[in-house]
Protein backbone atom coordinates (compact mmCIF):
# COMPACT_ATOMS: atom_id res chain seq x y z
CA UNK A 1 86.90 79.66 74.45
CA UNK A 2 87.31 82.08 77.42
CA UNK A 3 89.62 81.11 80.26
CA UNK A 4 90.20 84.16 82.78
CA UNK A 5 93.37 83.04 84.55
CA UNK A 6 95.71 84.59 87.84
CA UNK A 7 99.02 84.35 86.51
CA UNK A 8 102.20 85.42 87.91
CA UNK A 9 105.08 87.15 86.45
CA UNK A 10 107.11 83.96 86.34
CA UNK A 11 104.18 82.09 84.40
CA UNK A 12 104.26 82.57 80.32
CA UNK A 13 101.30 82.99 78.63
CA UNK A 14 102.46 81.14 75.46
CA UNK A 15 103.36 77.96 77.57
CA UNK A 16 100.05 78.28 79.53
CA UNK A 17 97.98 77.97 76.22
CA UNK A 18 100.33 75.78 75.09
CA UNK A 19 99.07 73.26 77.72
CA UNK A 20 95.91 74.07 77.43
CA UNK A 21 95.64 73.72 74.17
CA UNK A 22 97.29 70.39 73.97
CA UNK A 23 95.44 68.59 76.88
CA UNK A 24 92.15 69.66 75.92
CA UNK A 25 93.15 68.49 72.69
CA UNK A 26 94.25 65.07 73.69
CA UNK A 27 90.88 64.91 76.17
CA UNK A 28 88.57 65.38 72.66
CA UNK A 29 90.79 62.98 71.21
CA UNK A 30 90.17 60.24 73.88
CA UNK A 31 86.99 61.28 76.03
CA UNK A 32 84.88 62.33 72.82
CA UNK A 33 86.29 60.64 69.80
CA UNK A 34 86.93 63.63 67.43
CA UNK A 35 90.54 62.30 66.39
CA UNK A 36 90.76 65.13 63.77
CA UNK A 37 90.19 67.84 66.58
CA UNK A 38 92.46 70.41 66.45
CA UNK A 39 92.91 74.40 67.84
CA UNK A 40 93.45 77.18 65.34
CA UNK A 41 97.47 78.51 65.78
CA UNK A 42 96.75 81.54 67.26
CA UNK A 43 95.20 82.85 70.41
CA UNK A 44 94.36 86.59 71.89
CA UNK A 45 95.12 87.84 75.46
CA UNK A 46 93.74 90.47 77.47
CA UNK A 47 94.76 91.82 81.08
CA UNK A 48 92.34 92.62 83.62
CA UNK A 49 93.01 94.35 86.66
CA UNK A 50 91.74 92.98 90.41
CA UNK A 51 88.48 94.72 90.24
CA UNK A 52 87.69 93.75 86.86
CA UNK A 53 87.80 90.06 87.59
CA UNK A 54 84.02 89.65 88.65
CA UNK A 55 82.53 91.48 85.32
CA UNK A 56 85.00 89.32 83.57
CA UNK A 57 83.42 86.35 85.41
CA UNK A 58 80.23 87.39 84.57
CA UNK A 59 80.69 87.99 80.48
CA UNK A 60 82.44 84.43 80.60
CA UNK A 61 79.50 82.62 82.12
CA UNK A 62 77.38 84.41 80.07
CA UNK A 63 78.95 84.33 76.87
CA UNK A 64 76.70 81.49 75.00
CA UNK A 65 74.28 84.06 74.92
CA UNK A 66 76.21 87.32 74.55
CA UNK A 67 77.65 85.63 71.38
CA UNK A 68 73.61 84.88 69.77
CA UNK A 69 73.07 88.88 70.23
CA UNK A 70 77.30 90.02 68.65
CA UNK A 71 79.20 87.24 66.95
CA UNK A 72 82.83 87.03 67.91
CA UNK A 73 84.52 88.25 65.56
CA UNK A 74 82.74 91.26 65.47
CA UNK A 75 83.26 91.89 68.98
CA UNK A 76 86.84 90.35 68.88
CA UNK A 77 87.67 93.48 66.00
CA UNK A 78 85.66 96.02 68.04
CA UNK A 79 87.71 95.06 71.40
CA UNK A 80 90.79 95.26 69.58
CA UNK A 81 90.23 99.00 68.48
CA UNK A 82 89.03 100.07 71.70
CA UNK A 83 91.83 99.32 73.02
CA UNK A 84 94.04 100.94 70.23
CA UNK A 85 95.81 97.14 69.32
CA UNK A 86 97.73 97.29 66.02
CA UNK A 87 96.28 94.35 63.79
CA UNK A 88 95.87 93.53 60.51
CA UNK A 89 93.20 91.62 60.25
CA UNK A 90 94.04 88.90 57.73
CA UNK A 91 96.58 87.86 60.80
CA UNK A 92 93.28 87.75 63.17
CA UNK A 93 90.99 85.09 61.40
């Protein structure tokens, strides 16, 4: 899932997933009966500045199709090192 979000700087990520995690959890419990249905632990993060926002929104609504021509974890890995994260990648999967 991609969710490109305007947070401010009294707004914590972890509690924003949190949520999100747990009501879209609870909605695919109720509203499409999968009561096993459950999100992995973990969860990546990226900032984007102002003028990065519409290419964001672009990749996002795009990203069905992106994903048939680079699967994600490939590209997950990839945008990790271009970025120079420190990962170890039996903590990323």
């Amino acid at each position: 899932m991609h969710i490109l979000a305007g947070l401010k700087p009294v707004h914590r990520l972890s509690d924003i997933v949190r949520d999100i995690k747990h009501a879209s959890c609870q909605w695919v419990h109720e509203q499409i009966g999968v009561p096993h249905f459950r999100w992995q632990e973990g969860y990546g993060a990226f900032t984007v500045g102002y003028r990065e926002v519409e290419g964001v929104t672009r990749y996002i609504r795009v990203q069905e199709a992106h994903h048939q021509r680079i699967d994600f974890q490939s590209e997950y890995l990839r945008m990790l090192q271009a970025n120079s994260v420190d990962y170890r990648r039996e903590f990323v999967f």
